[in-house]
Protein backbone atom coordinates (compact mmCIF):
# COMPACT_ATOMS: atom_id res chain seq x y z
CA UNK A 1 -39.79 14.73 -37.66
CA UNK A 2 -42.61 14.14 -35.39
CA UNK A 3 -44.03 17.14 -33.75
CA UNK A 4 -45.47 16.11 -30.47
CA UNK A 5 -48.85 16.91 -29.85
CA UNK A 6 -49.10 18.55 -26.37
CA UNK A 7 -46.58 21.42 -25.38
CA UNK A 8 -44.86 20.23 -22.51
CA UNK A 9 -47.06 21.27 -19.09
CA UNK A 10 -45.65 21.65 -15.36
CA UNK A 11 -47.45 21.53 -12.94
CA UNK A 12 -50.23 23.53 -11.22
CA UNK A 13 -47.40 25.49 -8.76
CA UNK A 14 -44.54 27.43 -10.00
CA UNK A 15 -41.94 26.57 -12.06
CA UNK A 16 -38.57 25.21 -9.62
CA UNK A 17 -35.75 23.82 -11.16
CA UNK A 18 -35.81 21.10 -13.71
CA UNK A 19 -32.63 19.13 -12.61
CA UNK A 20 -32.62 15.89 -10.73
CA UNK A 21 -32.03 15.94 -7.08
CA UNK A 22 -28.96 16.62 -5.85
CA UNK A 23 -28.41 14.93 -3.01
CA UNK A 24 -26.30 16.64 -0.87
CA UNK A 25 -25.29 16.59 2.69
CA UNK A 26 -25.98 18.47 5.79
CA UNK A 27 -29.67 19.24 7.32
CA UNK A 28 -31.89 21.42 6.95
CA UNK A 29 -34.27 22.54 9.78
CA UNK A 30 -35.86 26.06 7.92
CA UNK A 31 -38.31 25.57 5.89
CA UNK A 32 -40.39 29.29 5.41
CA UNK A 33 -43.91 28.36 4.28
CA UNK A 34 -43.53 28.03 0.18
CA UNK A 35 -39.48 27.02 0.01
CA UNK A 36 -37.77 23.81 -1.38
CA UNK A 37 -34.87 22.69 -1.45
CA UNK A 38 -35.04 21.28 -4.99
CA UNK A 39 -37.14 19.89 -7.33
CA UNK A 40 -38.79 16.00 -7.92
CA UNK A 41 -39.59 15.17 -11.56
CA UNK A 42 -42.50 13.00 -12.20
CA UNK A 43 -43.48 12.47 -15.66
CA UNK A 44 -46.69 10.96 -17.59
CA UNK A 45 -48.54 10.44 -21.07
CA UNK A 46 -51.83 10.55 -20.69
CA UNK A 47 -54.33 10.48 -23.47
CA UNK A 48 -56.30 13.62 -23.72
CA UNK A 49 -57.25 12.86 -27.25
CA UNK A 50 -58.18 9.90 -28.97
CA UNK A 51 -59.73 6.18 -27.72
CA UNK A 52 -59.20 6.74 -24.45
CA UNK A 53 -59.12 10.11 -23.82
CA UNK A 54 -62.28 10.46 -21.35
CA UNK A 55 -59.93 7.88 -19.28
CA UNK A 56 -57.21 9.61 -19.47
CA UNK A 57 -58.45 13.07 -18.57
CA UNK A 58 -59.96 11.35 -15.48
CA UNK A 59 -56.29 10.19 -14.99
CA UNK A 60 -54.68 13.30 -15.16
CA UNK A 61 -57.18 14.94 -12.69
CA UNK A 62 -55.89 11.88 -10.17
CA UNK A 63 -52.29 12.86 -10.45
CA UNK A 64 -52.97 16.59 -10.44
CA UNK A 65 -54.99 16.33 -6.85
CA UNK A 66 -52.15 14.52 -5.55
CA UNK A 67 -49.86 17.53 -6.64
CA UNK A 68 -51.27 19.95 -4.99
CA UNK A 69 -51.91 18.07 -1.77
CA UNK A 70 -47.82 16.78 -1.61
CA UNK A 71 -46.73 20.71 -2.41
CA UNK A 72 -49.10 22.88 -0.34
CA UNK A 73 -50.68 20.30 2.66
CA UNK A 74 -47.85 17.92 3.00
CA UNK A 75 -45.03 20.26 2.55
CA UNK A 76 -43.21 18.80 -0.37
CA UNK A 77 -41.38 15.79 -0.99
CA UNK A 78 -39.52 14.98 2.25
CA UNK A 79 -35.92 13.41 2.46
CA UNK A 80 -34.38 13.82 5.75
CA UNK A 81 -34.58 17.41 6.80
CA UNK A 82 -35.27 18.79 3.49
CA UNK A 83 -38.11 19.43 0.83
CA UNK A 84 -38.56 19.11 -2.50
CA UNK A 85 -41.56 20.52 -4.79
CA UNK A 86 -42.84 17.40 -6.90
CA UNK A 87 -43.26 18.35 -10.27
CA UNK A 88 -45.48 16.66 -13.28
CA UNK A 89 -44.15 16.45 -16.61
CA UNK A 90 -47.45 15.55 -18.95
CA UNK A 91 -47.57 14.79 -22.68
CA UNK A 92 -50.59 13.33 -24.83
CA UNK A 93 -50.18 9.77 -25.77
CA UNK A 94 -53.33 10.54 -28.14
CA UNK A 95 -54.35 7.15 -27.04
CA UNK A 96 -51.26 5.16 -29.23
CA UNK A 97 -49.35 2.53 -28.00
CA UNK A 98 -46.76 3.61 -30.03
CA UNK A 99 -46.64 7.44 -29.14
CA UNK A 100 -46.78 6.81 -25.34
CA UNK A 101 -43.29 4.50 -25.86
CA UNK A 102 -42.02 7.00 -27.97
CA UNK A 103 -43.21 10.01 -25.33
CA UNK A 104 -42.07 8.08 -22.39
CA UNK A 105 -38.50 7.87 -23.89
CA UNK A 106 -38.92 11.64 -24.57
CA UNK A 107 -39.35 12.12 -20.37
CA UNK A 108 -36.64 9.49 -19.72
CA UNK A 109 -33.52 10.47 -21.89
CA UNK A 110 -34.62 14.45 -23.01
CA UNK A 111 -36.46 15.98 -19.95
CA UNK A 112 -34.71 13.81 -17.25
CA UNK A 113 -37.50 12.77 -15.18
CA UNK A 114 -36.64 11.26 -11.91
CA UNK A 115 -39.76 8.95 -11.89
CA UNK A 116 -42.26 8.13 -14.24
CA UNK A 117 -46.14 7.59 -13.48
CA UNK A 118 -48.30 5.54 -15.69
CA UNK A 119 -50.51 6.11 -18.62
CA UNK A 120 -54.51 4.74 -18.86
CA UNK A 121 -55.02 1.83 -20.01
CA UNK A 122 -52.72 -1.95 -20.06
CA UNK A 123 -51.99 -1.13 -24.16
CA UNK A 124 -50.24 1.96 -23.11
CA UNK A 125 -48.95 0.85 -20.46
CA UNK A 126 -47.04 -2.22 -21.72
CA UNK A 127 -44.64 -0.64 -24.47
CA UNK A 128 -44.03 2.33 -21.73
CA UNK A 129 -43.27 0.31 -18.47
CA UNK A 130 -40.47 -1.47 -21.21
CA UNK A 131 -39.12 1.74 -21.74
CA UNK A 132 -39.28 2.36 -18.07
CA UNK A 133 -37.59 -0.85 -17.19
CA UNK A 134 -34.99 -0.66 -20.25
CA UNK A 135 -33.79 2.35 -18.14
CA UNK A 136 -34.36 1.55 -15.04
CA UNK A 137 -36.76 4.11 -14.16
CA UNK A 138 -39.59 3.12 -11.66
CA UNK A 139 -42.95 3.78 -13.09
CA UNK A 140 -46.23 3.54 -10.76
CA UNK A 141 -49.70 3.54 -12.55
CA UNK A 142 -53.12 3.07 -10.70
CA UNK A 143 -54.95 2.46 -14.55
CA UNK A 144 -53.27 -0.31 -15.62
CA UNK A 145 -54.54 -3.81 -14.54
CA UNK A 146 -53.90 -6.97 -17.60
CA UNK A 147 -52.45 -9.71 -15.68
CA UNK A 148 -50.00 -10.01 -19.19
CA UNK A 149 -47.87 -6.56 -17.39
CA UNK A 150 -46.83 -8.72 -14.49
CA UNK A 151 -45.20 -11.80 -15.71
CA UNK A 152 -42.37 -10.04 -18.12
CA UNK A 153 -39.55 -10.03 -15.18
CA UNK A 154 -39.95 -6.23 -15.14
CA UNK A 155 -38.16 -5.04 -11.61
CA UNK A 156 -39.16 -1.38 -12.39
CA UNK A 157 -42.90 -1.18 -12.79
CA UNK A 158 -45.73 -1.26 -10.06
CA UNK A 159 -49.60 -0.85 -10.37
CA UNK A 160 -51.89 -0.40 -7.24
CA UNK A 161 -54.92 -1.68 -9.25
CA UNK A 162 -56.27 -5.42 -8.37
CA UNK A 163 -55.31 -7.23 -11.86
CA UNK A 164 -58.49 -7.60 -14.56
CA UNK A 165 -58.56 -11.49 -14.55
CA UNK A 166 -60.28 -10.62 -11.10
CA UNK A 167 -63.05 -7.77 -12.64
CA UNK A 168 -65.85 -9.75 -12.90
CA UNK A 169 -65.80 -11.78 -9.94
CA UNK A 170 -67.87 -9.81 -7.07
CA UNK A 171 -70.58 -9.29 -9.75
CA UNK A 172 -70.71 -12.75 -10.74
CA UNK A 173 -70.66 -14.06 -7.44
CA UNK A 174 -73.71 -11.63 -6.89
CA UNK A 175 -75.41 -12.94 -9.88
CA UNK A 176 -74.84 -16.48 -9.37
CA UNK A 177 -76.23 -16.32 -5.64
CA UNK A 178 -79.70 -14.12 -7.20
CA UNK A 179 -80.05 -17.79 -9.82
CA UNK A 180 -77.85 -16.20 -12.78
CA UNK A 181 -77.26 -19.47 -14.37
CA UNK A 182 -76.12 -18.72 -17.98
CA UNK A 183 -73.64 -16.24 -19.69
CA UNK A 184 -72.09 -14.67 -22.23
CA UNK A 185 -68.88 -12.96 -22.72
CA UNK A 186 -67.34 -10.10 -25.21
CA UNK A 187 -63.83 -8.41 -25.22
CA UNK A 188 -61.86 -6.72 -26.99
CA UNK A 189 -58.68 -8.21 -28.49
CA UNK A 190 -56.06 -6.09 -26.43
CA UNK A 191 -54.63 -6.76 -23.17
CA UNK A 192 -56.63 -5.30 -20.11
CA UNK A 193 -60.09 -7.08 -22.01
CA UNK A 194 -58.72 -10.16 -22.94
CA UNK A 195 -58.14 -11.09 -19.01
CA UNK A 196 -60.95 -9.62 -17.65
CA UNK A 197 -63.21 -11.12 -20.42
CA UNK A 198 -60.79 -14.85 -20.04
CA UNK A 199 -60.97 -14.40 -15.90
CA UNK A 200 -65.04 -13.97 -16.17
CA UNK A 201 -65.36 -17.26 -18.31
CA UNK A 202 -63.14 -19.24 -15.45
CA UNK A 203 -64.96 -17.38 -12.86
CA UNK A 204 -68.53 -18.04 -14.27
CA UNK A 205 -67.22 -21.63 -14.73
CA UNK A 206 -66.21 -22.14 -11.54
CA UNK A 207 -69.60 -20.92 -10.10
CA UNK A 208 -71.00 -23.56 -12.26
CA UNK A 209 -72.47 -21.32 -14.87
CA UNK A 210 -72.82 -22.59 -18.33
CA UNK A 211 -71.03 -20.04 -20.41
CA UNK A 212 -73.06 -19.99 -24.12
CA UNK A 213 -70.62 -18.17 -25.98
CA UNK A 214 -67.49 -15.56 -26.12
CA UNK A 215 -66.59 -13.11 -28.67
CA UNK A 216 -63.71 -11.15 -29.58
CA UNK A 217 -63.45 -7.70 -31.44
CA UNK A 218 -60.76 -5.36 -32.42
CA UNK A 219 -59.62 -2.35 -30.79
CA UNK A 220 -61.51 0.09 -33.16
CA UNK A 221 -64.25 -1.23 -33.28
CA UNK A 222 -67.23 0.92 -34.17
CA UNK A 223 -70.49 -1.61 -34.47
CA UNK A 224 -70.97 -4.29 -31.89
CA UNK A 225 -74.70 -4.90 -33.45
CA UNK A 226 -73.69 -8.48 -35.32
CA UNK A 227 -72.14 -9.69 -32.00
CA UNK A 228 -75.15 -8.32 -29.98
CA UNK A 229 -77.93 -10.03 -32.21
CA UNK A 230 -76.09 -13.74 -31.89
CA UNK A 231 -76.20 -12.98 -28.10
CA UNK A 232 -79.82 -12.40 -28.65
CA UNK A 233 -80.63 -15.74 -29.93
CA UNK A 234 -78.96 -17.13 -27.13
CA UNK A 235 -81.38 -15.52 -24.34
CA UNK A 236 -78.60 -15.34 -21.42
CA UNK A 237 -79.14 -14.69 -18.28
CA UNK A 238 -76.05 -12.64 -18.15
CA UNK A 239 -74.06 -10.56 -20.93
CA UNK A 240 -70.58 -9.39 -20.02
CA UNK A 241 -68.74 -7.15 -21.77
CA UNK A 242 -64.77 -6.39 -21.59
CA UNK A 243 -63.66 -3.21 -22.60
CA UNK A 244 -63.47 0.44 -22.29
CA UNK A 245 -65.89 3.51 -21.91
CA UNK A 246 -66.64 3.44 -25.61
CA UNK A 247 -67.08 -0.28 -25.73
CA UNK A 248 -69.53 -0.12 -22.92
CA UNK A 249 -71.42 2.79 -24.55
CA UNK A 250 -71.72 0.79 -28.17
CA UNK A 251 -73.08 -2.60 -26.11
CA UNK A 252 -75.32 -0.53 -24.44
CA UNK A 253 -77.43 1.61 -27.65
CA UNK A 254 -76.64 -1.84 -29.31
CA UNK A 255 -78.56 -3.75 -26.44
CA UNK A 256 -81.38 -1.60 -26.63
CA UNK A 257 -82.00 -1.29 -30.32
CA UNK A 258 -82.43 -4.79 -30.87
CA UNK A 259 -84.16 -5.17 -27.92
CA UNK A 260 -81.31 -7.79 -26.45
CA UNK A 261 -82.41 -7.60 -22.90
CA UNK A 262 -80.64 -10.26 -20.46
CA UNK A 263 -81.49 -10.19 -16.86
CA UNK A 264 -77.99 -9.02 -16.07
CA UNK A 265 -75.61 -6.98 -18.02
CA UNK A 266 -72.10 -6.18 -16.70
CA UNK A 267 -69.61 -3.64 -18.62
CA UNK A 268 -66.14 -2.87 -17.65
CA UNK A 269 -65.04 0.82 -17.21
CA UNK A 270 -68.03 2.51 -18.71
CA UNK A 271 -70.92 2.34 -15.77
CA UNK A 272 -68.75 3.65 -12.92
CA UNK A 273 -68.53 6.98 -14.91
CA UNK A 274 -71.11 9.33 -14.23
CA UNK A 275 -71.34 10.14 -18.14
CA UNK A 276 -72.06 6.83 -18.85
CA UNK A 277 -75.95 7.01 -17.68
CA UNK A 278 -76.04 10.54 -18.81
CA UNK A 279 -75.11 9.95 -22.32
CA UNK A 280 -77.68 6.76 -22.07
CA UNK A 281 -80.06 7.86 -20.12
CA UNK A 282 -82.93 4.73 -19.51
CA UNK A 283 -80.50 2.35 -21.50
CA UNK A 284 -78.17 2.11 -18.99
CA UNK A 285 -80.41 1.27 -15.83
CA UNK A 286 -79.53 -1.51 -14.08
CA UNK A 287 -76.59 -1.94 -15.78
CA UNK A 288 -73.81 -3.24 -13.26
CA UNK A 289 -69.78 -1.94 -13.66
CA UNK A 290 -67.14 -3.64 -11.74
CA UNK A 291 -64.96 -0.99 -9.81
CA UNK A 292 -61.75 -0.85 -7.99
CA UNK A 293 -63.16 1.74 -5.86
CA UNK A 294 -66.11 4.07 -4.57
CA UNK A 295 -66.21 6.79 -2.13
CA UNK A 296 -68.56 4.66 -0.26
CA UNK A 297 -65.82 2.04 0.07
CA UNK A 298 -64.85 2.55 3.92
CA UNK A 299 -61.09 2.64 3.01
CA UNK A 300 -59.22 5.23 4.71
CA UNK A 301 -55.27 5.67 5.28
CA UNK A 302 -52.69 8.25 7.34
CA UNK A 303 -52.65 10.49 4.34
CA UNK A 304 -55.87 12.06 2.40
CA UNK A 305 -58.02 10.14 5.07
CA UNK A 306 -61.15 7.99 4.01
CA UNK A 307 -62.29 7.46 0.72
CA UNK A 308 -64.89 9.41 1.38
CA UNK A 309 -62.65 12.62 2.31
CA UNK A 310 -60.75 12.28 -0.99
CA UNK A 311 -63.84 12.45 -3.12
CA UNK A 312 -64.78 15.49 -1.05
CA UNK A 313 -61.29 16.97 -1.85
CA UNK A 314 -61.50 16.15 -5.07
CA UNK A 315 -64.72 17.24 -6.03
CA UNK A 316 -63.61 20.53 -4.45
CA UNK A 317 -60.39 21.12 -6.65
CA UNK A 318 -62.12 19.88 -9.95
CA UNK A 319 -65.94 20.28 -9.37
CA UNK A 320 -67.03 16.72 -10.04
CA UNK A 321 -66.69 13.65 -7.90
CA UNK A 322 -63.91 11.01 -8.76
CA UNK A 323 -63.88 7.96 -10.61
CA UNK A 324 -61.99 4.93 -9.81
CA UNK A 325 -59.89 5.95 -12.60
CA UNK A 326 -58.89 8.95 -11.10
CA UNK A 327 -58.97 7.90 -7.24
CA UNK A 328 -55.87 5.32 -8.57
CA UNK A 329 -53.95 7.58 -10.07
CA UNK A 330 -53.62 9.63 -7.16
CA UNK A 331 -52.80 6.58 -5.03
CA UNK A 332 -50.21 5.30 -7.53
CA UNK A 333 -48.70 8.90 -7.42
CA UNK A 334 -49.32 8.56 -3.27
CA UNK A 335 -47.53 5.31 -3.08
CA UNK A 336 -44.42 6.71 -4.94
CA UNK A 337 -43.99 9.84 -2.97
CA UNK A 338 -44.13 7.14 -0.10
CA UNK A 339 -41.73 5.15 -0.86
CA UNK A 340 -39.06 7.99 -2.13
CA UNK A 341 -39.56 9.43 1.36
CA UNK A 342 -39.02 6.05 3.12
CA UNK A 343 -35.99 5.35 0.85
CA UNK A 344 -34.64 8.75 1.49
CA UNK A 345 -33.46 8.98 -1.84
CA UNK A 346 -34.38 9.37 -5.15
CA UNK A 347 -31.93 6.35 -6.59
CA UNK A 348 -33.98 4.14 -8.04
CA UNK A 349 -33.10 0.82 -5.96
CA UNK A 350 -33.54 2.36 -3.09
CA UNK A 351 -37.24 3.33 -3.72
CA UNK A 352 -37.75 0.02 -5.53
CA UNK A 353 -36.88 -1.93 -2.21
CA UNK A 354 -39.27 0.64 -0.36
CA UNK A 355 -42.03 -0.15 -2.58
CA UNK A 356 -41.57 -3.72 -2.37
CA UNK A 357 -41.50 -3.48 1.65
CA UNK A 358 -45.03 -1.30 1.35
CA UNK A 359 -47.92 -2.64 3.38
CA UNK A 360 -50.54 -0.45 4.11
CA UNK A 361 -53.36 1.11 4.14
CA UNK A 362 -55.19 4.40 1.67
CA UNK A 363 -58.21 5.61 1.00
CA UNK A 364 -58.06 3.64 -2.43
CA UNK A 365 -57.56 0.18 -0.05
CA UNK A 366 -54.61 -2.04 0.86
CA UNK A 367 -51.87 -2.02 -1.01
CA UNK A 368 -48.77 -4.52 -0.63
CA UNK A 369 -47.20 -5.32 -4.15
CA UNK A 370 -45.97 -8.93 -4.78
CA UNK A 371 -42.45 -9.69 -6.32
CA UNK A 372 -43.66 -8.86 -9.76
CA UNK A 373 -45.01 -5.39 -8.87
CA UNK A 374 -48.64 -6.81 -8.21
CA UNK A 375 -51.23 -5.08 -5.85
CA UNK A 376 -51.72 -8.88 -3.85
CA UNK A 377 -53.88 -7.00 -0.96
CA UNK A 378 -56.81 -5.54 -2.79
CA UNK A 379 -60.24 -6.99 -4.11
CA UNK A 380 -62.40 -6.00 -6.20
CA UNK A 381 -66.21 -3.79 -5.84
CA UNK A 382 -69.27 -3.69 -8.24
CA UNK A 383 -71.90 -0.99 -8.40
CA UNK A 384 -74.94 -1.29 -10.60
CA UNK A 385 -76.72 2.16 -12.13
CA UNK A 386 -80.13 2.54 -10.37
CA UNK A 387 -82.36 5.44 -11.14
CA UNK A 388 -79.87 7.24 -12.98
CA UNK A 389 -77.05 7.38 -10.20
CA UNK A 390 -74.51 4.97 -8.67
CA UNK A 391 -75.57 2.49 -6.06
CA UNK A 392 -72.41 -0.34 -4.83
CA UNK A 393 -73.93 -3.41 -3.91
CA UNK A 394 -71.04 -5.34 -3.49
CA UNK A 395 -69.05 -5.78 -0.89
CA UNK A 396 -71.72 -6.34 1.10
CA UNK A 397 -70.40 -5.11 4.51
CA UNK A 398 -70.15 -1.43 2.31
CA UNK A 399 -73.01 -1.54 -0.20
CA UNK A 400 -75.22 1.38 -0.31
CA UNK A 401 -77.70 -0.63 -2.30
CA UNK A 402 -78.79 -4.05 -3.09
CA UNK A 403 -78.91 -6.02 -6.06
CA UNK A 404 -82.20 -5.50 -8.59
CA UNK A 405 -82.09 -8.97 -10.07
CA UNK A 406 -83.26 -9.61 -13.10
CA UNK A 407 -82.76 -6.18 -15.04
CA UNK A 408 -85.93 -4.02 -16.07
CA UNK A 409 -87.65 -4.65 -12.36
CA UNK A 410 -87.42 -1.79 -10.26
């Protein structure tokens, strides 16, 4: 048998009870600082070991801030009169598809979650949103984007994130306007790259640039250098590269060891991480990162406040500011807790409809989910690395910084 590899963890305040909610009648108006009336299950693989486990430590962090501002600022869950303590179940999907099914059936059928929140990355995410659905369980992520997640007829799965095909865009429209007028394109072979690598070819298109070439590579992948040096002989104006933190970090040393050095160079997922230019140092300025959020982004909602605030109360509870990763976790986590409380239930149709009637607006942005479970409302940012720290120069009305066009001129 299969020993799992993380010891089930509850969350940061005490232990309540583990059953579903019971929901019985008759109000409650006393509520002594630190009761409940019951308990909310929430449970989550996230990968703390493995491909993505830099991701998926950034995830957990977003889920755990939201747990401690629902229990001790907003009181608890609230249906009606009473309150319930939310509660995280966690387990380590060590970065497998096939171990965050199997864990996600685990939290469905053996520790009776009541909702489910969503693991990093659209490869995790698709075999455990079919568990979710196969149960009818609603499951919220905020680190899951692959347009592929939202045309399977699931009814039970929701993301907050804009969808990848749509990554690129604000950087290449950037780029095309400062006289980018040539590309090229990598991405991994796995869902979340292959539409944000597929939506930056029709996007580049569309501006009328003349993409040279596209390449695809395999999930474990652990030497770009043969698809950097064809790039090379190409001389675009613009490399692109789908993928994840590691990806962006092998393009990168790649890049600069065979001195491949395109006026532009965009990478998914790996610039908007502060560890990104301190593991690189020089070979990651300039380097530009599409993002589905900043703390300079002037977003700001009823609960947690502006984007700014939330990085502030974030980088008090955990000591470092937030990345996007972790600023949509705690808004998919947000948006659930919303809609349970508008529902005034935990039955899952009932919070289903009150997700699907959800328009408004956070401190991650607007969020109104289409019929398929799609965040419709929210667009895309970009940020490029400039002297070592984070400067988003797109959209303009927010930028902090503008464009440094072509790379290498400061």
């Amino acid at each position: 048998m299969r020993r799992w590899s993380l010891a089930l963890a509850v969350a940061v305040v005490g232990v309540a009870a583990c059953a579903p909610v019971q929901h019985d009648t008759g109000p409650r108006t006393d509520h002594p600082a630190g009761s409940f009336d019951g308990t909310v299950r929430f449970g989550a693989t996230v990968s703390l070991t493995g491909k993505y486990s830099r991701e998926g430590r950034d995830t957990r962090l977003g889920y755990d801030t939201w747990l401690g501002w629902v229990n001790n600022d907003h009181g608890g869950i609230r249906l009606g009169d009473r309150r319930y303590r939310a509660e995280i179940v966690y387990y380590d999907d060590e970065s497998n598809p096939g171990t965050a099914a199997a864990l996600t059936e685990r939290l469905v059928t053996r520790d009776n979650v009541d909702f489910l929140l969503g693991p990093y990355a659209s490869a995790l995410n698709a075999p455990a949103s079919a568990i979710a659905d196969r149960h009818q369980t609603i499951m919220v992520t905020g680190t899951a984007s692959a347009d592929s997640l939202f045309g399977r007829g699931f009814r039970h799965y929701f993301s907050v994130m804009t969808v990848a095909s749509r990554y690129a865009e604000p950087a290449l429209d950037a780029l095309a306007a400062a006289g980018a007028r040539t590309v090229v394109v990598a991405h991994e072979d796995t869902e979340f790259p292959i539409d944000a690598g597929e939506g930056a070819v029709a996007h580049a298109r569309t501006l009328g640039m003349d993409v040279l070439a596209v390449e695809t590579y395999p999930r474990a992948v652990a030497d770009v250098s043969g698809i950097i040096a064809k790039f090379r002989t190409l001389d675009p104006d613009a490399f692109i590269g789908a993928g994840y933190f590691g990806d962006a970090l092998l393009f990168a040393r790649a890049a600069q060891e065979q001195g491949f050095a395109p006026a532009a160079m965009v990478l998914t997922v790996g610039p908007t991480s502060p560890a990104f230019a301190d593991e690189l140092g020089t070979a990651a300025e300039l380097v530009i990162g599409p993002t589905q959020w900043e703390a300079s982004m002037d977003w700001r909602g009823r609960w947690f406040g502006t984007s700014a605030d939330y990085a502030a109360r974030y980088s008090r509870d955990h000591g470092e500011a937030p990345t996007y990763q972790a600023a949509g976790s705690t808004a998919a986590a947000l948006v659930l807790q919303l809609a349970i409380e508008r529902a005034g239930t935990t039955e899952a149709e009932a919070v289903r409809g009150a997700l699907m009637a959800l328009d408004m607006e956070t401190f991650y942005g607007p969020v109104d989910f289409d019929r398929t479970g799609r965040n419709a409302a929210k667009l895309m940012g970009a940020v490029q690395i400039q002297q070592g720290g984070l400067e988003l120069i797109t959209p303009d009305e927010v930028a902090t910084g503008r464009l440094i066009y072509p790379r290498g001129q400061l």
